[in-house]
Protein backbone atom coordinates (compact mmCIF):
# COMPACT_ATOMS: atom_id res chain seq x y z
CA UNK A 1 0.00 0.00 0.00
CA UNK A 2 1.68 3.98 -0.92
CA UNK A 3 1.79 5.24 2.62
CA UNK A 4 1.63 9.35 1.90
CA UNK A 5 -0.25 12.02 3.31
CA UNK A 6 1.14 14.57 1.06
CA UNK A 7 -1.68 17.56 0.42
CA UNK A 8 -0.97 16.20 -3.61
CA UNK A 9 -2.26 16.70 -6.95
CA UNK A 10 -2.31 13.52 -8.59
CA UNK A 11 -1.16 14.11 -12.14
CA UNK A 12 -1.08 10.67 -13.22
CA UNK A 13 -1.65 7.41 -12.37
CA UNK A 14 -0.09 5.35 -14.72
CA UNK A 15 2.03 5.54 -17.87
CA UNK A 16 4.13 8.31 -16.78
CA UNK A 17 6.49 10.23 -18.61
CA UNK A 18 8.66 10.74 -15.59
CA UNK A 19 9.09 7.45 -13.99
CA UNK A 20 12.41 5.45 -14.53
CA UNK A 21 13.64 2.18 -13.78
CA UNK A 22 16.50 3.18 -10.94
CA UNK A 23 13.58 4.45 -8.24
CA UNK A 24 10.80 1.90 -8.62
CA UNK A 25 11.81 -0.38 -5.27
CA UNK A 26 11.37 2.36 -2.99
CA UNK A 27 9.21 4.73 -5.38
CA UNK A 28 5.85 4.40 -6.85
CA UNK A 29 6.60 5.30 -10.40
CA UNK A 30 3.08 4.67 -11.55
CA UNK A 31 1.93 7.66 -9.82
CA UNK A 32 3.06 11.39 -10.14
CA UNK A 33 2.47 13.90 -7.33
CA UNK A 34 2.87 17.79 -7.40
CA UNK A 35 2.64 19.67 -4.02
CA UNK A 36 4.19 22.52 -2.88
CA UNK A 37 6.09 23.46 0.19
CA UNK A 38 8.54 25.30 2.16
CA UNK A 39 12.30 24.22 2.11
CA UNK A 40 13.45 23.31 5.59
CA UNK A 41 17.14 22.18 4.72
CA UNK A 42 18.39 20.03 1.92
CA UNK A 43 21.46 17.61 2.07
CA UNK A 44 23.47 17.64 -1.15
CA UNK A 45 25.48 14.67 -0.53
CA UNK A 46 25.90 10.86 -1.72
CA UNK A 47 24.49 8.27 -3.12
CA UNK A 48 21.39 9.92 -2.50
CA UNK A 49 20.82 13.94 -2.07
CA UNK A 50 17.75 15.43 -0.06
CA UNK A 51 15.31 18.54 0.05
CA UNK A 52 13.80 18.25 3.32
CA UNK A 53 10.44 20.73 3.55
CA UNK A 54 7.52 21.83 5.73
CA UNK A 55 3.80 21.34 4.11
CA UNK A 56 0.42 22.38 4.60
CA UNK A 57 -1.76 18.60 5.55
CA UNK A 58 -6.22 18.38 5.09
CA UNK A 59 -6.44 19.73 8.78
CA UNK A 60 -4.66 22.63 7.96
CA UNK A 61 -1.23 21.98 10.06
CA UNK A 62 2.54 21.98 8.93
CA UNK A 63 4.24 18.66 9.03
CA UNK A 64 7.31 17.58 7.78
CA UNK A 65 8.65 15.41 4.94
CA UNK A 66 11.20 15.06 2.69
CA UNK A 67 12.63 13.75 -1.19
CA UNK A 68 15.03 12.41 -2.69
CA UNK A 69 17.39 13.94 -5.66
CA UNK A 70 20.17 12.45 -7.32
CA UNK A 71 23.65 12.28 -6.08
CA UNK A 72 26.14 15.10 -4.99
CA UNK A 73 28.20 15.54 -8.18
CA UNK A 74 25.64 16.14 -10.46
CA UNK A 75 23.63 18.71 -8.29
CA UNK A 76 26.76 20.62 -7.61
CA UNK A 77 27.88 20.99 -11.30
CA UNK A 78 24.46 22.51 -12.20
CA UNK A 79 24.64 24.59 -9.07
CA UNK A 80 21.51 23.42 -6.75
CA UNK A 81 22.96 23.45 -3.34
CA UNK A 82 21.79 24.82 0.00
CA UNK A 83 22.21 28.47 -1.07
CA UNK A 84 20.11 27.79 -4.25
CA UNK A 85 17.24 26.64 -1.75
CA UNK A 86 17.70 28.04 1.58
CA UNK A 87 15.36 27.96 4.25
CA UNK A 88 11.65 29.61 3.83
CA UNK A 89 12.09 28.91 -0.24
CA UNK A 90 8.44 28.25 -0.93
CA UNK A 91 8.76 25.25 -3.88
CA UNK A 92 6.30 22.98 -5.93
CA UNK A 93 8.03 19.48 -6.36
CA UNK A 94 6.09 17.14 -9.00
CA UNK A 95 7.98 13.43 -8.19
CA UNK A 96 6.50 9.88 -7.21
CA UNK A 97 5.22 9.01 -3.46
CA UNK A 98 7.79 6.96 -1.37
CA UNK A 99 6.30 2.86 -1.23
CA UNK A 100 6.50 2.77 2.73
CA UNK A 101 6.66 6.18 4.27
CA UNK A 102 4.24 8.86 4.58
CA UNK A 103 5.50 12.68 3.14
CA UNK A 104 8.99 11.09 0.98
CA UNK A 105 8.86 11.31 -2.65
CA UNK A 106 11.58 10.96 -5.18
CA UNK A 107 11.57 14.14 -6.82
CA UNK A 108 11.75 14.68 -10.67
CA UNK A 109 11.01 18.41 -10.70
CA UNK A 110 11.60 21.17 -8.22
CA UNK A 111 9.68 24.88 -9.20
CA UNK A 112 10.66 28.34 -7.77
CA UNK A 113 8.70 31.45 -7.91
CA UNK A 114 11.00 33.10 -9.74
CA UNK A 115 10.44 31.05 -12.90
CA UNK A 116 13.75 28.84 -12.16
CA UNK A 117 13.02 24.97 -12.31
CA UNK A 118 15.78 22.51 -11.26
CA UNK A 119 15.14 18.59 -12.48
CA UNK A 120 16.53 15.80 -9.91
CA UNK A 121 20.00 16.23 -11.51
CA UNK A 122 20.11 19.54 -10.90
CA UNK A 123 19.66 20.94 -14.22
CA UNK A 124 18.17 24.35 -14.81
CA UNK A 125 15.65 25.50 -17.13
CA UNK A 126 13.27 28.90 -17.02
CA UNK A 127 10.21 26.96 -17.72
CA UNK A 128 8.60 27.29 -14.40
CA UNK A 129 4.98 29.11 -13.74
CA UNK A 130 4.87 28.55 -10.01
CA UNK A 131 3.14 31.06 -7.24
CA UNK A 132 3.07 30.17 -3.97
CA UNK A 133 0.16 29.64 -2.87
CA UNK A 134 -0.51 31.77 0.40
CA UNK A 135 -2.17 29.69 2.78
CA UNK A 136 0.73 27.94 3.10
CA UNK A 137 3.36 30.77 3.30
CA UNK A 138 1.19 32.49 6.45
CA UNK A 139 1.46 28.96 8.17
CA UNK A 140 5.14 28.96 8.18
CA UNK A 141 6.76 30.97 11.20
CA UNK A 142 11.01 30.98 10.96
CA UNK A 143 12.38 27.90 9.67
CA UNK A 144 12.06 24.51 10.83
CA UNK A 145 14.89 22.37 11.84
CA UNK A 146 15.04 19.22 9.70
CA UNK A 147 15.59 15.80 10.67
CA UNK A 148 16.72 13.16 9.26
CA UNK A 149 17.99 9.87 10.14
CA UNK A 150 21.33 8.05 9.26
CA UNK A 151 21.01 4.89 8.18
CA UNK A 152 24.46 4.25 7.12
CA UNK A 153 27.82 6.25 6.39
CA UNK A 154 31.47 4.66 4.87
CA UNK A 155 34.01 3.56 5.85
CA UNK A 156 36.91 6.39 7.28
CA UNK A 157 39.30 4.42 5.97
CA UNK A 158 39.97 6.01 2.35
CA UNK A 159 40.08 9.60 3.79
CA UNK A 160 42.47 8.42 6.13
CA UNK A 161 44.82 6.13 3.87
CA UNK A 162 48.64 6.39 4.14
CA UNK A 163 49.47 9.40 1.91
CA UNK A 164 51.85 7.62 -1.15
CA UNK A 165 52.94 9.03 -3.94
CA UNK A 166 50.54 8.36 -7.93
CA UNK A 167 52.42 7.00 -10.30
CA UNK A 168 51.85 8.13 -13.88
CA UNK A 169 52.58 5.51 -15.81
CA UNK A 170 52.06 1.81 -16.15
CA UNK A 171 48.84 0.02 -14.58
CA UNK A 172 49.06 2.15 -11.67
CA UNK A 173 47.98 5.76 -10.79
CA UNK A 174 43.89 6.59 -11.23
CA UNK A 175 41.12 5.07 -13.08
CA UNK A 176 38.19 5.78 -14.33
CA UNK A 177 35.74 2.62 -15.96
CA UNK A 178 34.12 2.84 -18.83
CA UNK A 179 31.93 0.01 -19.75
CA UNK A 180 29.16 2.73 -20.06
CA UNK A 181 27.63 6.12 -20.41
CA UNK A 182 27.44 8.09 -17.69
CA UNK A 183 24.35 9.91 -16.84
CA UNK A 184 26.35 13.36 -17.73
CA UNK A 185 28.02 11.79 -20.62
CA UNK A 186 31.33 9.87 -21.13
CA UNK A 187 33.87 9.48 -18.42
CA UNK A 188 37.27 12.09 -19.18
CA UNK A 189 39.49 10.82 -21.69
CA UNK A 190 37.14 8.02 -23.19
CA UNK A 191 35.99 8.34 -26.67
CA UNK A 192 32.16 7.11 -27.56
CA UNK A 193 33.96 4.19 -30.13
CA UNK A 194 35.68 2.45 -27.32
CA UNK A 195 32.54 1.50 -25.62
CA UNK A 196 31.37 -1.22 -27.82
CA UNK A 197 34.69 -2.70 -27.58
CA UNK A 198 34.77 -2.49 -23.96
CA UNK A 199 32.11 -5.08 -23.48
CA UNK A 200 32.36 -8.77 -23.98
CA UNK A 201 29.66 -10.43 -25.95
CA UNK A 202 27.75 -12.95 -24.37
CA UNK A 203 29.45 -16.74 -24.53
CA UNK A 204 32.78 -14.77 -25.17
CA UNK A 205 36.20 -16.83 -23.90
CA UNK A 206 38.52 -14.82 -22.43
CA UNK A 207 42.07 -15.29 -23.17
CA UNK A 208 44.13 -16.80 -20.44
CA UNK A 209 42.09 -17.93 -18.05
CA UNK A 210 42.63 -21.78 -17.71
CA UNK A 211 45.45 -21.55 -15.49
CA UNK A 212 44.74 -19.45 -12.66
CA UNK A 213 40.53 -21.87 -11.96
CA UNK A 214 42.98 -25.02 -10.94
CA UNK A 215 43.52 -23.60 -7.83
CA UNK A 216 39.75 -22.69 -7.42
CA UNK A 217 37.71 -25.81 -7.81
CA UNK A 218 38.68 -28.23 -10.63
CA UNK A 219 37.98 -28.29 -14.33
CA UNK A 220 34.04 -26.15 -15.39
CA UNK A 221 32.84 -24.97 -18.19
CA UNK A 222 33.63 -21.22 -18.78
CA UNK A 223 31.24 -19.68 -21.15
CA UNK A 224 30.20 -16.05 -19.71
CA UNK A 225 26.86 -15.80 -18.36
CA UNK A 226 25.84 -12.27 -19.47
CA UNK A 227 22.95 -10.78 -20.07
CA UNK A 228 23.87 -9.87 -24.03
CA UNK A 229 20.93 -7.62 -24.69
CA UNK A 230 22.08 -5.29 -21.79
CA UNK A 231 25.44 -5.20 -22.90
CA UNK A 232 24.50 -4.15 -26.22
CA UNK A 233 21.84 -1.84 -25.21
CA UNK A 234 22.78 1.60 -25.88
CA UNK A 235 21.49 3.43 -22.71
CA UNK A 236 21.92 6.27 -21.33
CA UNK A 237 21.82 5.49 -17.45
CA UNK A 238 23.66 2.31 -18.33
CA UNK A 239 26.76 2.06 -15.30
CA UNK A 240 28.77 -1.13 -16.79
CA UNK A 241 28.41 -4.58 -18.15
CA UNK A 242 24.83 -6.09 -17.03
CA UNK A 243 25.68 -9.97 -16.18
CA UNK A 244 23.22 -12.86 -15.01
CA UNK A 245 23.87 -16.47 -13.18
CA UNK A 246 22.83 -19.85 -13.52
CA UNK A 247 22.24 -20.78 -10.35
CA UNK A 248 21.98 -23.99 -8.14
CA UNK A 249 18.58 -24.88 -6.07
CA UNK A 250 20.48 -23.36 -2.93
CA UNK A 251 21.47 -20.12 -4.95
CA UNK A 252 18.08 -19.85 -6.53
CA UNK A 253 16.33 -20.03 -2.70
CA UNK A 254 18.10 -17.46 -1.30
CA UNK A 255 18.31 -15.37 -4.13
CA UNK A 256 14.58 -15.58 -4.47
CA UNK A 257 14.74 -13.86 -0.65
CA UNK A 258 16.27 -10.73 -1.96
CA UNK A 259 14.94 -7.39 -1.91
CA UNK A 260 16.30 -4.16 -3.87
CA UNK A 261 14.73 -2.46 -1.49
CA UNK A 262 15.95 -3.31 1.34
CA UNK A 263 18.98 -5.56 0.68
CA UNK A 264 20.91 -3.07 -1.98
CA UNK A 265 24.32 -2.68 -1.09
CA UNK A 266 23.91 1.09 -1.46
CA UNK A 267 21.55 1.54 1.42
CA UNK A 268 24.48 0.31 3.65
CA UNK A 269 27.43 2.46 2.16
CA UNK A 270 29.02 -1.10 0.79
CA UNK A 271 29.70 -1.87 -2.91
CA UNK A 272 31.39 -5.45 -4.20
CA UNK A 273 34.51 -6.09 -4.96
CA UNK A 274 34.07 -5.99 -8.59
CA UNK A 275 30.91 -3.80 -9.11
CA UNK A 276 32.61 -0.91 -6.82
CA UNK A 277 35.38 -0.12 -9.37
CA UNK A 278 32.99 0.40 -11.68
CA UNK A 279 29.98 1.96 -10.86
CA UNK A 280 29.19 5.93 -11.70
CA UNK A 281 32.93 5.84 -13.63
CA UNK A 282 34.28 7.33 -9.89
CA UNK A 283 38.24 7.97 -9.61
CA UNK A 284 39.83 4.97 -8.75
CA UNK A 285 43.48 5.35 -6.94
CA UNK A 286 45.17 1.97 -7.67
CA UNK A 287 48.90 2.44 -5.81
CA UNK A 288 51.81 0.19 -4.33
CA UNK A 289 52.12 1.03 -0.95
CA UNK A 290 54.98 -1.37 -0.62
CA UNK A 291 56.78 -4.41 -1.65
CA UNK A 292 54.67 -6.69 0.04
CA UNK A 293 50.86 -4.91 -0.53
CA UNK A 294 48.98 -2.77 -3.09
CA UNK A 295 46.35 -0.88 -2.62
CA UNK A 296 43.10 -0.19 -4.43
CA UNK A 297 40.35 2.46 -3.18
CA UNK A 298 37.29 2.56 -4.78
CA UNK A 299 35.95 5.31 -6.18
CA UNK A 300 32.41 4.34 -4.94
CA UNK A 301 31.36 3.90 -1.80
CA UNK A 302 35.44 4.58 -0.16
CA UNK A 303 36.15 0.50 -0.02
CA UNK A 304 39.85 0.22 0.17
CA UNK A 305 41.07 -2.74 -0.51
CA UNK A 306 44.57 -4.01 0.09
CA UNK A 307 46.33 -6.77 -2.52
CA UNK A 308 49.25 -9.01 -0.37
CA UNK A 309 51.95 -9.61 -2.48
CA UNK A 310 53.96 -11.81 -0.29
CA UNK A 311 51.66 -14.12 0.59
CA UNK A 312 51.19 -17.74 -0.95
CA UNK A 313 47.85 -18.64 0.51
CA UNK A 314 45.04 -17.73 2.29
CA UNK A 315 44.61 -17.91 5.88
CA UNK A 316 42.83 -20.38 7.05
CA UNK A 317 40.96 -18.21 9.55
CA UNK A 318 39.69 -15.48 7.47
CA UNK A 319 36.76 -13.66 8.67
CA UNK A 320 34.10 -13.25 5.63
CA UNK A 321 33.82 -9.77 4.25
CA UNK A 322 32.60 -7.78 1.14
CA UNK A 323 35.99 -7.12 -0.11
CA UNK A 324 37.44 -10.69 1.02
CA UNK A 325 40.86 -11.51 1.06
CA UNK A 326 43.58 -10.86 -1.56
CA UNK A 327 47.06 -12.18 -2.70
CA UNK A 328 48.38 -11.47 -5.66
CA UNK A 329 51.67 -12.36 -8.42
CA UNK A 330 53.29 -10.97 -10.96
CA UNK A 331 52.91 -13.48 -14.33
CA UNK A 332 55.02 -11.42 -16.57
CA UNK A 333 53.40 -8.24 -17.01
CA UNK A 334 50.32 -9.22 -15.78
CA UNK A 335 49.16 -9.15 -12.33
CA UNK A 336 46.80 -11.63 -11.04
CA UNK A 337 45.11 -11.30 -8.00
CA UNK A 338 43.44 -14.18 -5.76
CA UNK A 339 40.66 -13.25 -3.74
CA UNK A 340 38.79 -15.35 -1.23
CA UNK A 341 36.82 -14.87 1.97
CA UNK A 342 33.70 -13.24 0.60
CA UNK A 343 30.61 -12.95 2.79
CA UNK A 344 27.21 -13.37 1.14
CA UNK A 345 26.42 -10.46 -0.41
CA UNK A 346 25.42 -9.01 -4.12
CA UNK A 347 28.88 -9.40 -6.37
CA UNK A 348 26.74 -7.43 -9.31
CA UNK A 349 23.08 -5.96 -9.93
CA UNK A 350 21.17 -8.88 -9.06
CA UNK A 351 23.90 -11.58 -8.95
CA UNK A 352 23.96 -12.92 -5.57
CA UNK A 353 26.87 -14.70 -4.46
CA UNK A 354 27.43 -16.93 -1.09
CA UNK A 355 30.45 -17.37 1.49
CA UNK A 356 32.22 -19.85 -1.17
CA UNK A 357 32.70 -17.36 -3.72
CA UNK A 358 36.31 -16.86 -5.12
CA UNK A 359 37.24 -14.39 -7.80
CA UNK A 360 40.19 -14.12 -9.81
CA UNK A 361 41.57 -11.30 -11.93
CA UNK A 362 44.48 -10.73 -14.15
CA UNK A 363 44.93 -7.13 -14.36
CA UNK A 364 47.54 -5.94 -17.39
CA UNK A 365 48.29 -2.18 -19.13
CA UNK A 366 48.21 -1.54 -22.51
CA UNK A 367 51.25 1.31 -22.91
CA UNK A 368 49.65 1.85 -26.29
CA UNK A 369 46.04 3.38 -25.66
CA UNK A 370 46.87 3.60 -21.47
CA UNK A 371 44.12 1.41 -20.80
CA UNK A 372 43.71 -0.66 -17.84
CA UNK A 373 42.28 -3.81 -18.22
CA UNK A 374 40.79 -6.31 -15.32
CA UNK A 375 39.65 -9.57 -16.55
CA UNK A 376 37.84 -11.41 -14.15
CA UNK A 377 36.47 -15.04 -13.54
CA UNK A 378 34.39 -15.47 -10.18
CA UNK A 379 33.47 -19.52 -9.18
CA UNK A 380 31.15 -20.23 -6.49
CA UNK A 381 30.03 -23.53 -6.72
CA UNK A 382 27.10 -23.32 -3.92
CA UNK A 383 25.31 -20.58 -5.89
CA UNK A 384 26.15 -20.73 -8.99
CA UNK A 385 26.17 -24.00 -11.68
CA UNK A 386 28.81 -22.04 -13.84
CA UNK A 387 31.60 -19.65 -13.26
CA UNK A 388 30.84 -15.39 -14.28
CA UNK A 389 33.29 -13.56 -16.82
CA UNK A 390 33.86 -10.40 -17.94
CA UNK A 391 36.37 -7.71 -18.15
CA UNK A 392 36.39 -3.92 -16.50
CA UNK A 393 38.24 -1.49 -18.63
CA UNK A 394 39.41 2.03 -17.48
CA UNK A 395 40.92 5.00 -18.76
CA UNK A 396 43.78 6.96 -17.01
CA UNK A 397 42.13 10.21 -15.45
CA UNK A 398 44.45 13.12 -14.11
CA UNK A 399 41.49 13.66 -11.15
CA UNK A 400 42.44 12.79 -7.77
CA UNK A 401 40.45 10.43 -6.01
CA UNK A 402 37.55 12.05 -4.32
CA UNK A 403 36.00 10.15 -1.57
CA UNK A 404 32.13 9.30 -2.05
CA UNK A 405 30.81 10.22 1.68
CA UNK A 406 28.21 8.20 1.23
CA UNK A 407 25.89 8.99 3.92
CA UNK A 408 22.64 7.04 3.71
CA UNK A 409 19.23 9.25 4.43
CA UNK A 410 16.45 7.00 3.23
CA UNK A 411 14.96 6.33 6.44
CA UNK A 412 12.24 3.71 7.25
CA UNK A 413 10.97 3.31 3.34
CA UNK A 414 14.86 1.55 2.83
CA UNK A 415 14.30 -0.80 5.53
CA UNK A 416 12.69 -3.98 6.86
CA UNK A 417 11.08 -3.57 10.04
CA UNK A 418 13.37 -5.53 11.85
CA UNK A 419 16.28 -3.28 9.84
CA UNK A 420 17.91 -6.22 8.87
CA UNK A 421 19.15 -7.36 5.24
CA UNK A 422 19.55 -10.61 4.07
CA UNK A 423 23.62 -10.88 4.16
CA UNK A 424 23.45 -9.71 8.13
């Protein structure tokens, strides 16, 4: 049931122009709302940005709600921030009504009097015909104090990594993936033409990748397992290689148990091992530390994750984690990289992967084009009835890595009633 006692106009019930796929777990995209209120704060900040607002309900009293934008980076370039909407800004915001939570919408459209509209990206246009209405401007006294609730925040640990020195060259310094557009276009430095060639077609072989599965289960078949019609799709929002599982009767049960909208990775500040270089084509600040370690942090979501390059095996006492456990060699000038220890969690969009997951990647440079390329296989024989390939390209960037800060907002419409997700 939508739980929302906005003071609405509903301006469509279904087939809306505004809806899109990213929102619909914690959104009801089959329904568009317009209201209008008074701006009580709003948090520009990751994955998810806020306008938090006072409103007018049937009995004639103020109460308090809140929607959701898009992320930081793209409200900032376009220049909504708190100064743009600053407390007492009367607004009209035309969005969807929140699935579980009464006065939350995701936003698609945010109206000022002065004829300024911003969409949930921030972008400006002049196309806006809003007056406040003034009922609701004599209700409003000074400026309500907002609040909001913390659901989750990363991990410290990037902004507080040993300080070393980028290299410049070779396959280390920072990275930027492109397996896909970006919502505001092409990552720096990547040209539209390498896209296509950055993907691997379904059933694809990748080249050298016999050796390193003897030491991860015994002899399987290897054909890739992804989803061929994404990776060809030419879209828009589309953040990296799409990829889908066979999996066993114990994979398919608990995979049947999971929940977008409450067991996404994102609501808890976490991203996978392999999905978190990736995703939203962040700065990625891939560094030797020292002999014996390298270090990778991840552009989304801060995970820093360290490589050991003078170890020979795992211990045997590992605790389970998102990142896991990783031990790396040189073979020539590739590097390949071990990685065990996983807990259950979600390895891509929608591939769920258990405790016995192991991944391996053989990471090499191309000095020709500067392109970084990690080929990965991932086994996990109690999920999955075949192993997952692919291959993560990325393009040298001269940005510094900029940590995400993800701060999670959503509140009760992310999250079971017992708050629990399905890896805890």
């Amino acid at each position: 049931m939508i739980r929302s006692s906005f003071l609405l106009l509903l301006i469509a019930s279904t087939g809306t122009a505004l809806a899109h796929h990213g929102v619909d777990a914690h959104f009801d995209t089959s329904t568009d709302i317009r209201f209008e209120a008074v701006v009580t704060d709003i948090r520009v900040i990751n994955p998810h940005s806020y306008i938090y607002f006072s409103q007018l309900n049937d009995a004639g009293e103020l109460v308090e709600g809140r929607c959701e934008l898009f992320e930081r980076r793209f409200l900032v370039r376009h220049g909504l921030t708190g100064e743009t909407l600053p407390p007492g800004t009367p607004v009209r915001i035309t969005g969807n009504p929140a699935r579980r939570e009464a006065n939350v919408c995701h936003a698609e459209q945010i109206e000022l009097a002065d004829g300024r509209s911003f969409g949930n990206r921030g972008q400006v246009s002049d196309d806006s015909g809003y007056v406040p209405g003034e009922a609701l401007m004599a209700a409003v006294v000074g400026s309500a104090e907002a609040s909001s609730r913390v659901i989750a925040e990363s991990s410290r640990e990037a902004v507080e990594r040993e300080p070393v020195e980028i290299p410049t060259e070779g396959m280390f310094g920072n990275w930027v993936a492109f397996t896909g557009m970006l919502p505001d276009g092409l990552p720096p430095g990547v040209d539209a033409s390498e896209l296509q060639s950055s993907m691997m077609p379904m059933g694809g072989q990748m080249t050298g990748m016999g050796s390193q599965m003897a030491g991860m289960g015994g002899e399987m078949g290897m054909s890739g397992q992804m989803n061929a019609d994404a990776a060809q799709m030419p879209m828009p929002r589309f953040m990296g290689t799409r990829y889908q599982v066979d999996y066993t009767e114990a994979g398919q049960a608990f995979a049947a148990t999971y929940d977008p909208a409450f067991d996404s990775p994102d609501i808890t500040c976490q991203a996978s091992v392999l999905h978190g270089m990736q995703h939203h084509a962040l700065v990625n600040e891939f560094v030797p530390v020292s002999d014996e370690r390298l270090r990778w942090v991840y552009g989304y979501m801060d995970m820093v994750r360290t490589i050991h390059m003078d170890q020979s095996g795992h211990p045997d006492d590992l605790e389970p984690s998102v990142l896991g456990h990783s031990i790396g060699y040189r073979d020539g000038p590739t590097l390949v990289v071990h990685t065990r220890g996983f807990r259950s969690f979600e390895l891509f969009r929608g591939v769920i992967n258990s405790d016995a997951l192991q991944v391996v990647e053989r990471v090499t440079h191309d000095p020709l084009t500067d392109r970084l390329m990690v080929s990965f296989t991932a086994l996990d024989p109690k999920y999955w009835r075949a192993p997952l390939q692919g291959e993560i390209r990325l393009a040298r960037t001269d940005q510094s890595f900029t940590p995400y800060g993800c701060i999670e907002l959503a509140g009760e419409n992310n999250l079971r009633p017992d708050e629990r997700t399905i890896f805890d």
